[in-house]
Protein backbone atom coordinates (compact mmCIF):
# COMPACT_ATOMS: atom_id res chain seq x y z
CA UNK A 1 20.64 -14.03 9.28
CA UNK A 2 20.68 -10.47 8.86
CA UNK A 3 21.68 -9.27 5.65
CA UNK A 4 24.89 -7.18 5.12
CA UNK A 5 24.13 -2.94 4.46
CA UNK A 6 27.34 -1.59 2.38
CA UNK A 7 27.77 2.27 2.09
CA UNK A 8 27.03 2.95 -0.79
CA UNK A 9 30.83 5.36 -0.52
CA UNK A 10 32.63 1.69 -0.03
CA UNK A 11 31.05 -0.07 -2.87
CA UNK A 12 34.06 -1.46 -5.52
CA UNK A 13 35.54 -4.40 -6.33
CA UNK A 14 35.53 -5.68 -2.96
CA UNK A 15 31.79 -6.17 -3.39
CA UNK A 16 31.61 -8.09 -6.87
CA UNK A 17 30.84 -10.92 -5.11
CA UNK A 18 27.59 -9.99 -3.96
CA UNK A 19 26.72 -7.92 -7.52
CA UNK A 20 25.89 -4.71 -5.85
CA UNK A 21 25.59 -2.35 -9.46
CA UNK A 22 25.89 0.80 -9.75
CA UNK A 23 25.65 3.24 -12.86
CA UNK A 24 28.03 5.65 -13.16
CA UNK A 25 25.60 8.47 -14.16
CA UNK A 26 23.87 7.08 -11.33
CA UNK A 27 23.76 9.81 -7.88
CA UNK A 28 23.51 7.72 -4.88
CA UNK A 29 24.63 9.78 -1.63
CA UNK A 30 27.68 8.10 0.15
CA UNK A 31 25.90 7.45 3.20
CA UNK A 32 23.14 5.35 1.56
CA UNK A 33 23.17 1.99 2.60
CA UNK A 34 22.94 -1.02 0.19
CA UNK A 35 22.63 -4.55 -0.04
CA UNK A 36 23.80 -7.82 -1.99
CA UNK A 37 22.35 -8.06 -5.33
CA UNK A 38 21.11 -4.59 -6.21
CA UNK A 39 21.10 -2.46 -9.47
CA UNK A 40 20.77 1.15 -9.75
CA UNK A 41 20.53 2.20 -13.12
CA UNK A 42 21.70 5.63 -14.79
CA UNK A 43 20.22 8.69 -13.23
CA UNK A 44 18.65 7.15 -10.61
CA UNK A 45 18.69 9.30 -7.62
CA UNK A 46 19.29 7.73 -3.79
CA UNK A 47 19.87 10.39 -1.24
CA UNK A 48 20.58 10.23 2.42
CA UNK A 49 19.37 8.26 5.37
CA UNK A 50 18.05 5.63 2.80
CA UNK A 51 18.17 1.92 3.42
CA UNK A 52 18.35 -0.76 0.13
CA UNK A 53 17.42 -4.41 0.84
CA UNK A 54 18.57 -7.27 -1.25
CA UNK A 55 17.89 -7.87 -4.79
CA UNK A 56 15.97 -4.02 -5.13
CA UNK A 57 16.18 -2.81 -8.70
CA UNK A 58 15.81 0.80 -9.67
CA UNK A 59 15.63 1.80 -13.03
CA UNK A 60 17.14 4.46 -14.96
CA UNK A 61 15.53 7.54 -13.49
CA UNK A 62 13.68 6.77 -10.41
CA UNK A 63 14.19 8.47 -7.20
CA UNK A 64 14.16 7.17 -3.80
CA UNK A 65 14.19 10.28 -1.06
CA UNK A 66 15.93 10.42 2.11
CA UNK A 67 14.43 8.20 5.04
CA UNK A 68 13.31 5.23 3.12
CA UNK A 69 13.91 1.94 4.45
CA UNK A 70 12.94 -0.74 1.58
CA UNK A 71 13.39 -4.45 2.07
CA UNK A 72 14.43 -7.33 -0.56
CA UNK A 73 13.47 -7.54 -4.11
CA UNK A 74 11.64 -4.38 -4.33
CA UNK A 75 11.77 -2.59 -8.13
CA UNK A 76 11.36 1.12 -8.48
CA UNK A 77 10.33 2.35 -12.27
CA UNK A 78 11.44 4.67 -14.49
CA UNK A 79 10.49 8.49 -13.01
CA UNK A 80 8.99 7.11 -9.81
CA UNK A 81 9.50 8.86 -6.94
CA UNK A 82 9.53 6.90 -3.56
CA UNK A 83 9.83 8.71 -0.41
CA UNK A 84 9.09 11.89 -0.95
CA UNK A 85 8.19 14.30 1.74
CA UNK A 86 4.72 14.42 2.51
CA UNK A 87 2.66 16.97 0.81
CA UNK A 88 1.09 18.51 4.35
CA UNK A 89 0.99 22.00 5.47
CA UNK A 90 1.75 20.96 8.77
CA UNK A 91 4.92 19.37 7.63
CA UNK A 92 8.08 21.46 8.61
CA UNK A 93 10.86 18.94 7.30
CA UNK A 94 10.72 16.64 10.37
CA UNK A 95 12.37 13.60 9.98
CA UNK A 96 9.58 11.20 9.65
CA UNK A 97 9.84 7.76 7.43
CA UNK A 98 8.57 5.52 4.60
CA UNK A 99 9.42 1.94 5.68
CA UNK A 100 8.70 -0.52 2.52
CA UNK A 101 8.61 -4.42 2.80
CA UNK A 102 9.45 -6.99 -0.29
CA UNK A 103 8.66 -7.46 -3.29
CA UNK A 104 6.84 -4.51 -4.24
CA UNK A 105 6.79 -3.37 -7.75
CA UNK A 106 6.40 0.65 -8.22
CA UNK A 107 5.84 1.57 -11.99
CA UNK A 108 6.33 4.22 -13.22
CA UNK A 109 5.75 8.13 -12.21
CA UNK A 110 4.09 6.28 -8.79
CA UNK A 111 4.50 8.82 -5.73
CA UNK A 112 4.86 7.87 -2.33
CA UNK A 113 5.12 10.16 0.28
CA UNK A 114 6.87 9.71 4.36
CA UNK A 115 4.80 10.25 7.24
CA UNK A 116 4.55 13.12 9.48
CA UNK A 117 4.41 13.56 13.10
CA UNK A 118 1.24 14.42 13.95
CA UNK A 119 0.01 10.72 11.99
CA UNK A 120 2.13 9.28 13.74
CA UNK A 121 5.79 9.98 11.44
CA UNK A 122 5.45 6.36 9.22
CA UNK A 123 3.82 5.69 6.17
CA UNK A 124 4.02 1.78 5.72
CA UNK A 125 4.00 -0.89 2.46
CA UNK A 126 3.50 -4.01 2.98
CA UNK A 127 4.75 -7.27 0.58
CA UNK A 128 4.40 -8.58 -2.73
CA UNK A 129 2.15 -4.83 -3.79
CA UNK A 130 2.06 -3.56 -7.19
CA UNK A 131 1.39 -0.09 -7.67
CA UNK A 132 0.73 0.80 -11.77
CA UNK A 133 1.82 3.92 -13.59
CA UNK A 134 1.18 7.17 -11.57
CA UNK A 135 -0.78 5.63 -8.38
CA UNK A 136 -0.57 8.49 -5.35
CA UNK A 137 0.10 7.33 -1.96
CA UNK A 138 -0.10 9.98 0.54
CA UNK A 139 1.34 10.38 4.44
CA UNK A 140 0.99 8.12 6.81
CA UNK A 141 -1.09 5.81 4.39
CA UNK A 142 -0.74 1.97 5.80
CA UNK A 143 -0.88 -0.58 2.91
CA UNK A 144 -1.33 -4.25 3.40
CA UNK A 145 -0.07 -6.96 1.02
CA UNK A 146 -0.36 -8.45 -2.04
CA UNK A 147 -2.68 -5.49 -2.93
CA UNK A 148 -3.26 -4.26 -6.41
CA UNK A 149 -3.43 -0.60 -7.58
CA UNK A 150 -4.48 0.57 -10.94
CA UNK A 151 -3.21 3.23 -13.26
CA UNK A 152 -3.72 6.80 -11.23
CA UNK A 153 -5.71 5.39 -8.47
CA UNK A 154 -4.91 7.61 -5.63
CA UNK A 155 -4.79 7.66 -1.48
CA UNK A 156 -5.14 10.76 0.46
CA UNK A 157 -3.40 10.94 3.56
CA UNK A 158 -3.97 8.39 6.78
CA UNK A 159 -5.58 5.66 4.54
CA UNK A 160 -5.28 2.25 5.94
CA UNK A 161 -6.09 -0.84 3.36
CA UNK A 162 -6.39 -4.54 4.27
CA UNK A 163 -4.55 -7.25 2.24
CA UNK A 164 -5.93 -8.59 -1.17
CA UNK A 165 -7.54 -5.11 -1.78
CA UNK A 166 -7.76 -4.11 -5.69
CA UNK A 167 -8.22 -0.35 -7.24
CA UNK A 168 -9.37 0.38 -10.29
CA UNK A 169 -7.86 3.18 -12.83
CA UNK A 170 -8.11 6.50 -11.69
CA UNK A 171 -9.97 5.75 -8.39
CA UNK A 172 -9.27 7.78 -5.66
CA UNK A 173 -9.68 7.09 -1.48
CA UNK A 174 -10.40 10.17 1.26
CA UNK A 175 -8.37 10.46 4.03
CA UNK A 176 -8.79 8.44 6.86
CA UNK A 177 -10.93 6.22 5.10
CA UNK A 178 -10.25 2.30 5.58
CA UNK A 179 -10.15 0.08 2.89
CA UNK A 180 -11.15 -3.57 3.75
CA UNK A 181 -9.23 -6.76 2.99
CA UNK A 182 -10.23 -8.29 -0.64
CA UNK A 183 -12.24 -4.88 -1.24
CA UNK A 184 -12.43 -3.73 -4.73
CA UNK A 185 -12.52 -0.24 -5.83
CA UNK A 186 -14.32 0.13 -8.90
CA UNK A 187 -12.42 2.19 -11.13
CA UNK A 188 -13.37 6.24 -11.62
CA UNK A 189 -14.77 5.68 -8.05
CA UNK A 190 -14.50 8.22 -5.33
CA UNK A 191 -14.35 6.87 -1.53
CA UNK A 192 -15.48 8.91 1.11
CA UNK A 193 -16.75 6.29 3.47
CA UNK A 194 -14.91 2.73 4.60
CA UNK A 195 -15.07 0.15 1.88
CA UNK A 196 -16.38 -3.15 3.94
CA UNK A 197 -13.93 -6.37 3.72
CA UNK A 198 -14.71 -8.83 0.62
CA UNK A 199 -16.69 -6.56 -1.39
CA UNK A 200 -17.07 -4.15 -4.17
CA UNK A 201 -17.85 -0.24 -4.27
CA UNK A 202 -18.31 2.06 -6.93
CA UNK A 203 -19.40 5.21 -7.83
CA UNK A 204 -18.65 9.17 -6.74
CA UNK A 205 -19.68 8.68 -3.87
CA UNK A 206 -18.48 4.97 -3.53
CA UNK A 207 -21.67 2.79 -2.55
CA UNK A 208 -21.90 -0.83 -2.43
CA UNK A 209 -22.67 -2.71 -4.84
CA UNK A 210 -21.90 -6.69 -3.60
CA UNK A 211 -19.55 -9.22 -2.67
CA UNK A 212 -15.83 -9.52 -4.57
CA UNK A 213 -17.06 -13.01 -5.55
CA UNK A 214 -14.13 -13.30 -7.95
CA UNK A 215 -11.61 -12.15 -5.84
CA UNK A 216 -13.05 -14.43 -2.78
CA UNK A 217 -12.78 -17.41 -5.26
CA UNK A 218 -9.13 -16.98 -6.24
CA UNK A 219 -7.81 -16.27 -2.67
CA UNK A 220 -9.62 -19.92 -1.65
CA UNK A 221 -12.21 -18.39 0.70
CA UNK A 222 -14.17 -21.52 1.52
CA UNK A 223 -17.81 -21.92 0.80
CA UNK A 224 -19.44 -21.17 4.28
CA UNK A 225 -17.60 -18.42 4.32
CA UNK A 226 -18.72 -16.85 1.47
CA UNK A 227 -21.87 -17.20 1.98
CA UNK A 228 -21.58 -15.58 5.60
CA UNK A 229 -19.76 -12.19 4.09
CA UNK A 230 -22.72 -12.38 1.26
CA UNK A 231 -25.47 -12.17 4.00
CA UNK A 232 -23.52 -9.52 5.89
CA UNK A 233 -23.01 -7.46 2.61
CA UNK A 234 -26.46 -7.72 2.10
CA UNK A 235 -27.85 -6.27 5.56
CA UNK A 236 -25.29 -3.39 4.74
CA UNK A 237 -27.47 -3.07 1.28
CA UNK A 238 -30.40 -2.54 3.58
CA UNK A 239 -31.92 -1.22 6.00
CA UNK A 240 -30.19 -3.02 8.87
CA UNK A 241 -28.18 -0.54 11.42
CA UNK A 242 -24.93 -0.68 11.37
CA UNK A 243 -24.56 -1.48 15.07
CA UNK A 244 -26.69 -4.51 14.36
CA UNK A 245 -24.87 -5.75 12.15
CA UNK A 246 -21.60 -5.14 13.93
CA UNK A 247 -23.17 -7.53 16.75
CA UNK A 248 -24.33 -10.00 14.64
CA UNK A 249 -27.67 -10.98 16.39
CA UNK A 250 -29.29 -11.53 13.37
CA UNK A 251 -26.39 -14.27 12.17
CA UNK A 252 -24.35 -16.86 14.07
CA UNK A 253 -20.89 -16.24 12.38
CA UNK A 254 -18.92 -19.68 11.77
CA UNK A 255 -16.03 -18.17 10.03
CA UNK A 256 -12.70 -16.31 10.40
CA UNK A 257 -13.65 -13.99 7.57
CA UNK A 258 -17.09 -13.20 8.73
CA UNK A 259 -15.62 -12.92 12.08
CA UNK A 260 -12.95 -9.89 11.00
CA UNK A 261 -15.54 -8.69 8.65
CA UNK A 262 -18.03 -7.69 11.70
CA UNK A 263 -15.43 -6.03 13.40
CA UNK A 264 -14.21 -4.44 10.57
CA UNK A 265 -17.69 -3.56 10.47
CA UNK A 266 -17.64 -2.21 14.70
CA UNK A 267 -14.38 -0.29 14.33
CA UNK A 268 -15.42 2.13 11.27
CA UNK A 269 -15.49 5.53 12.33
CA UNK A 270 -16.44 7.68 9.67
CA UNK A 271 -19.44 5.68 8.33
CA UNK A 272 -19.43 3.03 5.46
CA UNK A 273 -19.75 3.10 1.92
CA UNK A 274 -23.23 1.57 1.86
């Protein structure tokens, strides 16, 4: 069942039941739409052409911009600014969007910026993300789930990253680099290159440096399959060609993971971190 969207103009008593809260020193534009269940604290800022799913929390301060759709139990920080346009040359105040799934937590002085039309007008979050104090997120960026970003890490513009991935403290991603699923960014790193599926990089310029053994382990990656991304990462290590590896003569893959990890592997465009 679709959940009900209030104008934020018609919110009053009529809508105690469903605890929609908000501040008085609060400036939410009357056209804003809102849902059952959330809180907007004082000075928060919600303009136009902005969507609110159930159960969102903003906190005194933060600012969601106009064309942001966010889904359920999503919590904005203090001085975070979620929406904003994108920070592109190219950009002439098109109408493009930031469309945000649930359960996201966005600490604070995190930036997110919309999309623009030439990357195709979306930047996307996925679920259950937290972003730490002042993480970047440029245009058109496409962010799995349940991924983890440390204090200041940073993603330039058209970044794509694959579920499970983890960023250290002030890392920082090029654009259109890909970042794989259960990759982690060692922090201070710089990434110019795709970071392969299931492993670490580090360094400025990011290389790699093994297999996220800890990070496999706690998402219950079985056994075999470990042990099939650990060979891959290894022929990345040497002096294997990329295309061979992509094909996978020299291993018979078993396993879903070092199935999407080879073709991870075929679809990188602008090298990998290796």
């Amino acid at each position: 069942m679709e959940t009900e969207l209030v104008l934020a103009s018609e919110v009053g008593p009529r809508h105690a039941f469903a605890e929609i809260h908000v501040d008085r020193l609060a400036s939410v534009h009357g056209e804003a739409k809102l849902s059952p269940g959330c809180s907007i604290g004082p000075f928060a800022v919600v303009e136009q052409h902005v969507e609110i799913g159930p159960s969102c929390v903003l906190h005194a301060h933060a600012v969601v911009r106009s064309h942001t759709k966010m889904g359920g139990r999503n919590t904005v920080h203090s001085f975070a600014c979620i929406g904003g346009p994108p920070q592109d040359l190219r950009h002439r105040g098109e109408p493009t969007v930031l469309v945000i799934g649930d359960g996201n937590d966005f600490r604070e002085h995190v930036t997110v910026n919309r999309g623009t039309l030439h990357g195709g007008g979306r930047t996307v979050i996925g679920d259950c993300n937290l972003l730490m104090a002042y993480v970047h997120v440029a245009h058109d960026c496409l962010i799995g789930s349940r991924v983890i970003m440390a204090n200041g890490a940073t993603l330039a513009g058209h970044v794509e990253v694959g579920d499970h991935a983890v960023f250290g403290g002030l890392s920082a991603v090029g654009s259109f680099v890909r970042i794989g699923e259960s990759a982690m960014i060692a922090a201070g790193s710089f990434v110019e290159r795709d970071a392969p599926p299931f492993c670490i990089v580090e360094g400025n310029r990011a290389k790699l440096r093994g297999t996220n053994r800890v990070g496999l382990e706690r998402r219950g990656i079985s056994p075999r399959a470990r042990a099939e991304i650990k060979l891959i990462a290894k022929a990345l290590m040497g002096r294997d060609s990329l295309e061979t590896i992509a094909q996978g003569s020299f291993l018979d893959v078993q396993t879903e993971e070092g199935r999407r990890m080879r073709e991870f592997l075929a679809l990188s465009r602008r090298g990998l971190a290796r």
